[in-house]
N, C-alpha and C. Protein backbone atom coordinates (compact mmCIF):
# COMPACT_ATOMS: atom_id res chain seq x y z
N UNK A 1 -55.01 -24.32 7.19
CA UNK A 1 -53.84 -25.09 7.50
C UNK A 1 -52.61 -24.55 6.75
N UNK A 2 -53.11 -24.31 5.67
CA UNK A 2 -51.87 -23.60 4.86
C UNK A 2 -51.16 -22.27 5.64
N UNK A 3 -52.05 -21.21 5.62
CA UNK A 3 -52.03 -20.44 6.52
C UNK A 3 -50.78 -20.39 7.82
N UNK A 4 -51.21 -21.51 8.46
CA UNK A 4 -50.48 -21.81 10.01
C UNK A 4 -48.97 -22.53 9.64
N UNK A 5 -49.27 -23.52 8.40
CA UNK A 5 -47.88 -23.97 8.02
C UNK A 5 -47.20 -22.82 7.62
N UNK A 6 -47.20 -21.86 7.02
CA UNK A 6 -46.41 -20.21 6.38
C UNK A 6 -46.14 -20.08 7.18
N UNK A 7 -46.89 -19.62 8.62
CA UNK A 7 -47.00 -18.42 9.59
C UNK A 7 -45.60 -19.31 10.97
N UNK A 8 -45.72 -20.88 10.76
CA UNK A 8 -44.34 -21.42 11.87
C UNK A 8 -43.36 -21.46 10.75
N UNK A 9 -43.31 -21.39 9.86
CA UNK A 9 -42.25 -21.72 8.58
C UNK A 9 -41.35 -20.40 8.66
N UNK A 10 -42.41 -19.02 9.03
CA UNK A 10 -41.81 -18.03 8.77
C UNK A 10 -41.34 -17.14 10.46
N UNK A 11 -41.96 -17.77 11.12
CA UNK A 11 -41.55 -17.67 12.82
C UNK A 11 -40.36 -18.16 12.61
N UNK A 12 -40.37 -19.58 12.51
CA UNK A 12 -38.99 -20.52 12.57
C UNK A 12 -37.53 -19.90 11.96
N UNK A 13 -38.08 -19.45 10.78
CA UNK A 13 -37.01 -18.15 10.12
C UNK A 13 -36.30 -17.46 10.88
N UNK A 14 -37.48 -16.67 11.20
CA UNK A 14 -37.41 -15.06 12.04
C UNK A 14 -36.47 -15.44 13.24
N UNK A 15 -36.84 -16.32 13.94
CA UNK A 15 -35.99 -16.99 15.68
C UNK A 15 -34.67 -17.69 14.54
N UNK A 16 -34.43 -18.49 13.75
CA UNK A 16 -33.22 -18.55 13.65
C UNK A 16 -32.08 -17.69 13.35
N UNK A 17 -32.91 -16.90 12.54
CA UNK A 17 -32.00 -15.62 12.26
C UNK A 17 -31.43 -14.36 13.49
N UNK A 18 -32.71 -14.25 14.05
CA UNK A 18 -32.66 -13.16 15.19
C UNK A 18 -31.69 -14.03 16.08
N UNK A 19 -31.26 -15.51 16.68
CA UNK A 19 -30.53 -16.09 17.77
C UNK A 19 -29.31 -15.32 17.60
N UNK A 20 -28.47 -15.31 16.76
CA UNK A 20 -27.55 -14.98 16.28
C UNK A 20 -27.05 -13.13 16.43
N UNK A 21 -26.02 -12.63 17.15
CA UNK A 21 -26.17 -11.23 16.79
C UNK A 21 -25.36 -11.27 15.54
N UNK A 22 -25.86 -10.12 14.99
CA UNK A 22 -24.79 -9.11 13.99
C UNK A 22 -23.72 -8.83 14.27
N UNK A 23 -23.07 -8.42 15.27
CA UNK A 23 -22.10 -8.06 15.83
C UNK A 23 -21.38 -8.69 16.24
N UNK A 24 -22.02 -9.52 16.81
CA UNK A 24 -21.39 -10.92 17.64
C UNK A 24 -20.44 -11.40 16.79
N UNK A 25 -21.09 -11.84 15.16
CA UNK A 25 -20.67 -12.36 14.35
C UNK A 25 -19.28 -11.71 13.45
N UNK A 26 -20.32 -10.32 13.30
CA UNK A 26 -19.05 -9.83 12.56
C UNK A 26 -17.32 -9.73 13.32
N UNK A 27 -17.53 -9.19 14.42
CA UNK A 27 -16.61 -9.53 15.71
C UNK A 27 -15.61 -10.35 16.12
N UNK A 28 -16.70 -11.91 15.72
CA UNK A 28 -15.68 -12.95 15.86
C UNK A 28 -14.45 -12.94 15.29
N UNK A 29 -13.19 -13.36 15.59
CA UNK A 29 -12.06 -13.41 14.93
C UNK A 29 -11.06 -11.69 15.11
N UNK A 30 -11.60 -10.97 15.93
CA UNK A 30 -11.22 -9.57 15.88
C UNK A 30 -11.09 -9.40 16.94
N UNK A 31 -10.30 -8.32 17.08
CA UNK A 31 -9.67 -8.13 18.46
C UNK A 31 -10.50 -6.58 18.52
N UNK A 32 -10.84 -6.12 19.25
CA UNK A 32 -11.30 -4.78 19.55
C UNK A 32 -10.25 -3.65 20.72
N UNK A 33 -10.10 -2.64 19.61
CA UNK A 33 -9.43 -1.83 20.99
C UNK A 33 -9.53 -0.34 20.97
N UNK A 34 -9.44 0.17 22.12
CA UNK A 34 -9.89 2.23 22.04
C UNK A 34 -8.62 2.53 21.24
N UNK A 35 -9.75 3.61 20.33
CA UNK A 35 -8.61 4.28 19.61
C UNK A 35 -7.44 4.72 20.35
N UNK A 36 -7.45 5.04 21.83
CA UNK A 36 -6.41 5.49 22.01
C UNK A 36 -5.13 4.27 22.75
N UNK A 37 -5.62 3.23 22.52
CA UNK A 37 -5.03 2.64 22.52
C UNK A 37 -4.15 2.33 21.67
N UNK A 38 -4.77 2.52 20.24
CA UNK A 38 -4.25 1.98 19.09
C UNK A 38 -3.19 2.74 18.27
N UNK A 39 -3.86 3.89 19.13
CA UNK A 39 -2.62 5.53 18.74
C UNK A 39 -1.31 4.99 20.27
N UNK A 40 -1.46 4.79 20.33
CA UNK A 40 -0.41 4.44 21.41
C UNK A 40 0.90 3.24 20.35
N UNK A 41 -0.33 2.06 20.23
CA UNK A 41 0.73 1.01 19.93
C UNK A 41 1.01 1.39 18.39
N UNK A 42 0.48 2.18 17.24
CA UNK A 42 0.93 2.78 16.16
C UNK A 42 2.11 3.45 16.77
N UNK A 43 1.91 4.58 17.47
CA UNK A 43 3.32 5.11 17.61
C UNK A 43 4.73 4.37 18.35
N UNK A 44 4.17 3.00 18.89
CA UNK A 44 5.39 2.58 19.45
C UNK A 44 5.90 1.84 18.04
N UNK A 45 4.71 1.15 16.94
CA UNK A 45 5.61 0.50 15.73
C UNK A 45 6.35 1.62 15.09
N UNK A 46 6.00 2.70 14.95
CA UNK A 46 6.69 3.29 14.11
C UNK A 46 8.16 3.75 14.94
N UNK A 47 7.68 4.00 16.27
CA UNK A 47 9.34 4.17 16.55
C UNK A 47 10.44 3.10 16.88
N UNK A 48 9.58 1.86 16.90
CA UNK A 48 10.17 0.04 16.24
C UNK A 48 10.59 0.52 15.04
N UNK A 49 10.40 1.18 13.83
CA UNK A 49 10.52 0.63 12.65
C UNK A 49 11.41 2.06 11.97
N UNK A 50 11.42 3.17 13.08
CA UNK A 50 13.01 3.90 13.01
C UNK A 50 13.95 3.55 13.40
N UNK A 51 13.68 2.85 14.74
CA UNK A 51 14.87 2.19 15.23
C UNK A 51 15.51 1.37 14.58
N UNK A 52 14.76 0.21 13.97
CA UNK A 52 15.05 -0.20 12.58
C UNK A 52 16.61 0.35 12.01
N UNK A 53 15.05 1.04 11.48
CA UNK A 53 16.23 1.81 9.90
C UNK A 53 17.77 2.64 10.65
N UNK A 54 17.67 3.32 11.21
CA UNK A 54 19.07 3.93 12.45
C UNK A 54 19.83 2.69 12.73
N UNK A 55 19.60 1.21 12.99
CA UNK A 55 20.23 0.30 13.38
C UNK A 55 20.84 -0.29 12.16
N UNK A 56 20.25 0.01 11.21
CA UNK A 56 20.86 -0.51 9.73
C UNK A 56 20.09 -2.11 9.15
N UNK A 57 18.65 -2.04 9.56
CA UNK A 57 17.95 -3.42 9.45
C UNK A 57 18.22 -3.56 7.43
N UNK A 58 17.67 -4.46 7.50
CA UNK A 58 17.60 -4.83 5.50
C UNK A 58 16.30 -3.87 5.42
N UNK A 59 16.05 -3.34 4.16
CA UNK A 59 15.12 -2.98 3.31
C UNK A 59 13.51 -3.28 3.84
N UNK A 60 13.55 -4.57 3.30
CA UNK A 60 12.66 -5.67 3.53
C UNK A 60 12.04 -5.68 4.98
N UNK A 61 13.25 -5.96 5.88
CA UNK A 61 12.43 -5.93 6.87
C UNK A 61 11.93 -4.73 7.91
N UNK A 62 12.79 -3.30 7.18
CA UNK A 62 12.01 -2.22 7.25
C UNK A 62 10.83 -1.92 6.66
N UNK A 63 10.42 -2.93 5.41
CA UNK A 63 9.28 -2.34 4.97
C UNK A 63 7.75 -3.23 5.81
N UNK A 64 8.41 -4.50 6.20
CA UNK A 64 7.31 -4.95 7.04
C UNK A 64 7.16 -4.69 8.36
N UNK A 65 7.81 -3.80 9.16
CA UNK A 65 7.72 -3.19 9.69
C UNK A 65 6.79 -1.90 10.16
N UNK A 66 7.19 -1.11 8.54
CA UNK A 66 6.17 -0.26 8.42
C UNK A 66 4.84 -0.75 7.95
N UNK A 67 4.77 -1.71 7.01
CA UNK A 67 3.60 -2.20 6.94
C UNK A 67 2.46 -2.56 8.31
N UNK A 68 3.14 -3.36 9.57
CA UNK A 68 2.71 -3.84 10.60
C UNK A 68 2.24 -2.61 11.67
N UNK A 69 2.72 -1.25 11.48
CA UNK A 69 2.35 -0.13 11.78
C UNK A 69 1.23 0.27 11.04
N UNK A 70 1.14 0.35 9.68
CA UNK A 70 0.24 0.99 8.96
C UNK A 70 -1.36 -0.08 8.93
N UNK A 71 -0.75 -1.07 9.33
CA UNK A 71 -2.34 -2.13 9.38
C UNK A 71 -3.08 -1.98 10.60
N UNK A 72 -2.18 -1.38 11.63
CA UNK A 72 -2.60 -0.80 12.97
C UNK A 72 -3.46 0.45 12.54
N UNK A 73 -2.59 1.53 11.94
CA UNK A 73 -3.61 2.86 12.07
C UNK A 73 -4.74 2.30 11.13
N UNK A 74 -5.21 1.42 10.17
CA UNK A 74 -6.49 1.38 9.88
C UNK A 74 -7.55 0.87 10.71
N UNK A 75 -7.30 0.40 11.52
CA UNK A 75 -8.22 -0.09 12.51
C UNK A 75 -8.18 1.03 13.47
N UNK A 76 -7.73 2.06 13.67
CA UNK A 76 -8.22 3.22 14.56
C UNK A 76 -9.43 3.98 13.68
N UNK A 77 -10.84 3.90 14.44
CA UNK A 77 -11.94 4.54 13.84
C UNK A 77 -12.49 5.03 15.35
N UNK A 78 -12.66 6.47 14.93
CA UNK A 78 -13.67 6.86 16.19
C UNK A 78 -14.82 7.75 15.76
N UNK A 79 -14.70 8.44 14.39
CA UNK A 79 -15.83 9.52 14.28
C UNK A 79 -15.06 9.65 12.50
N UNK A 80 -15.93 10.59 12.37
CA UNK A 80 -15.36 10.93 10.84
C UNK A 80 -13.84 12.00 10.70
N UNK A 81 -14.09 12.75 11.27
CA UNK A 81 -12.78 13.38 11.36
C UNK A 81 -11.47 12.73 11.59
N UNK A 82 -11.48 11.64 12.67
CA UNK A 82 -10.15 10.61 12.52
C UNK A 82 -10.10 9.78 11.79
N UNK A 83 -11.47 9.60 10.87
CA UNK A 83 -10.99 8.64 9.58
C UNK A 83 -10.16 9.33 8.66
N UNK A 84 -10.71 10.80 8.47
CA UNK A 84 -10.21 11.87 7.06
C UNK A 84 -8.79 12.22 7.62
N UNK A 85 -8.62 12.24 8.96
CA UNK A 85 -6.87 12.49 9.24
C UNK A 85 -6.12 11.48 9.52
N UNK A 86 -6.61 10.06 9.44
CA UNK A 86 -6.25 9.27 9.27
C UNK A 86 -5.50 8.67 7.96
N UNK A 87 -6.84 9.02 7.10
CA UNK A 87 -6.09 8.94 5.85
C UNK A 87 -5.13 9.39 5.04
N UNK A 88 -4.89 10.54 5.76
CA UNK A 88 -3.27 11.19 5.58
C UNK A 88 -2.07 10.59 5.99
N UNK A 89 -2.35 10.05 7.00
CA UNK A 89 -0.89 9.11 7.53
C UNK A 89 -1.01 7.76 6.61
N UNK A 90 -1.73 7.71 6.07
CA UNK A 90 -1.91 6.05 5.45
C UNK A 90 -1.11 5.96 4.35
N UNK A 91 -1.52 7.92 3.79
CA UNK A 91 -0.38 8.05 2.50
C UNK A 91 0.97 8.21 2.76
N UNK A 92 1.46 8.38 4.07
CA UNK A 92 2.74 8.78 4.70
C UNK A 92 3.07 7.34 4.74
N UNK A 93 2.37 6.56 5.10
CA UNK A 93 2.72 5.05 5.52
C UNK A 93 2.99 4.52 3.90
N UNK A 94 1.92 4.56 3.05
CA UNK A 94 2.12 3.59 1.78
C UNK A 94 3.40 4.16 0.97
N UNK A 95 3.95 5.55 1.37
CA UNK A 95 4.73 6.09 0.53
C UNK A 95 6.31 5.85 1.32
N UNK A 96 6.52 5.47 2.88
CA UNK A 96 7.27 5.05 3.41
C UNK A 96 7.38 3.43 2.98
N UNK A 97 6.28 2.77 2.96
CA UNK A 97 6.98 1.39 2.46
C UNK A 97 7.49 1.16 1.24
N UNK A 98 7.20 2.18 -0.22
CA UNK A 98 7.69 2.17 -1.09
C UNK A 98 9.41 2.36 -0.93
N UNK A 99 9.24 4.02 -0.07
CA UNK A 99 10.95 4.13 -0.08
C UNK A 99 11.42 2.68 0.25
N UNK A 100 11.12 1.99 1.34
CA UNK A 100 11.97 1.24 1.95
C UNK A 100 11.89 -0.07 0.74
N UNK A 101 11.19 -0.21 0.56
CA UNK A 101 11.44 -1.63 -0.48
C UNK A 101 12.26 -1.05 -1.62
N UNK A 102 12.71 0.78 -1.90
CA UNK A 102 14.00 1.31 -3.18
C UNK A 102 14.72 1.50 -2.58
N UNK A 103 15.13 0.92 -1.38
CA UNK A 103 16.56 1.01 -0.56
C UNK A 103 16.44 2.63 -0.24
N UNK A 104 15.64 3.37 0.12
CA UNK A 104 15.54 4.86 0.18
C UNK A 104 15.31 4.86 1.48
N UNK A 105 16.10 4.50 2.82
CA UNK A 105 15.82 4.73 4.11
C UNK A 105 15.27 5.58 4.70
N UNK A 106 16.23 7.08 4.45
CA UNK A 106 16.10 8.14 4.72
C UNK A 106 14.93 8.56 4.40
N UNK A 107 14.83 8.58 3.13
CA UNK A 107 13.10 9.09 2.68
C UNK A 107 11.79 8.33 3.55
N UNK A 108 12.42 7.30 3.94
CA UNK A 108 10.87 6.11 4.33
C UNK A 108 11.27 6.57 6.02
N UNK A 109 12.19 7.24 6.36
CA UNK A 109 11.93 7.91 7.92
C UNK A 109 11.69 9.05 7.94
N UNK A 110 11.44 9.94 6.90
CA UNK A 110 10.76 11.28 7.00
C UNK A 110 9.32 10.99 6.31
N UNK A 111 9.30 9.84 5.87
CA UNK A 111 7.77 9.90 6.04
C UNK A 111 7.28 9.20 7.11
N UNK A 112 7.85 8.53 7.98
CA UNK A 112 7.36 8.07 9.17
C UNK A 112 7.54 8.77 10.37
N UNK A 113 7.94 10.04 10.14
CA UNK A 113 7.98 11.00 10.95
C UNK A 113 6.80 12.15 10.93
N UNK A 114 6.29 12.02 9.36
CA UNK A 114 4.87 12.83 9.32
C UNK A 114 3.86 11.84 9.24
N UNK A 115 4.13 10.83 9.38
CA UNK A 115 3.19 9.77 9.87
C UNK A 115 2.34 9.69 11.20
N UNK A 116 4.05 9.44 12.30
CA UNK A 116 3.78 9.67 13.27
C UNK A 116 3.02 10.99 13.97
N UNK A 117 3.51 12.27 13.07
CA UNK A 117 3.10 13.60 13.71
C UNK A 117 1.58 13.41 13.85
N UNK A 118 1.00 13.01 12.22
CA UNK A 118 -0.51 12.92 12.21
C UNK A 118 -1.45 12.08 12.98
N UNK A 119 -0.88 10.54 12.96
CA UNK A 119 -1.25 9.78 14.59
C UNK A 119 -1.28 10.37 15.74
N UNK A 120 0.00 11.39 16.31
CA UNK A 120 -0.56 11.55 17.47
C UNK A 120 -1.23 12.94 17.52
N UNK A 121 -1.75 13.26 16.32
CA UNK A 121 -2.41 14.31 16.26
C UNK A 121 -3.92 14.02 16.27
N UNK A 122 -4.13 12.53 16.26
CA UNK A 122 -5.53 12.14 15.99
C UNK A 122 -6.48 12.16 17.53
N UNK A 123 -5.00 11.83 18.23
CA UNK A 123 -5.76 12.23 20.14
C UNK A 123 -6.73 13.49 20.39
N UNK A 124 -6.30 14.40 19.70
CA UNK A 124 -6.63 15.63 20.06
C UNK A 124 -8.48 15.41 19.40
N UNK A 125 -8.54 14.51 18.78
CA UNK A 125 -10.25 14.58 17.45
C UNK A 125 -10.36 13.45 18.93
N UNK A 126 -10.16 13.01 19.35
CA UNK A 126 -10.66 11.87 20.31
C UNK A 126 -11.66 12.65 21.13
């Protein structure tokens, strides 16, 4: 009897756990989209967030700008190679929101210009 009580105790486990996916779960709350999608709408924030700076926006709201671009390219993953050239624009990105929060416009659009180069250079690893 002991036996049979373990053996549904540990079924009962197994089926509650297994109902549920992994994925499903992790998922929830997330939006999913093709990288090349995401190289698309990265390059339209960043040319939102020159237009910006050329229009004469505040600091500030050039830097959330670039921020709202740069939270985009981390969610582009397709293989290992567009993570490692990915991570090059991330430093183009974190070093553009610095300029822009030291009033350094100019500097925070030449790095969002080798930002951009490396995004749409990531099509080509697609």
């Amino acid at each position: 009897m002991k036996i049979l009580k373990s053996a549904v105790i540990a079924f009962s486990l197994a089926a509650a756990m297994g109902s549920f996916s992994t994925v499903a779960v992790a998922e929830a709350g997330r939006a999913s989209y093709k990288p090349a999608d995401l190289i698309n709408t990265v390059v339209e924030k960043i040319n939102g967030a020159v237009a910006a700076i050329n229009n004469g926006a505040e600091d500030a709201d050039v830097a959330g700008l670039i921020k709202k671009a740069a939270d985009l390219a981390e969610e582009i993953n397709a293989n290992d190679k567009v993570a490692r050239e990915n991570s090059k624009a991330t430093k183009h990105f974190r070093a553009a929101i610095a300029s822009a929060k030291a009033a350094n416009l100019q500097e925070a659009r030449d790095h969002l210009a080798k930002a951009k180069e490396v995004i749409e250079g990531l099509r080509k690893l697609l």
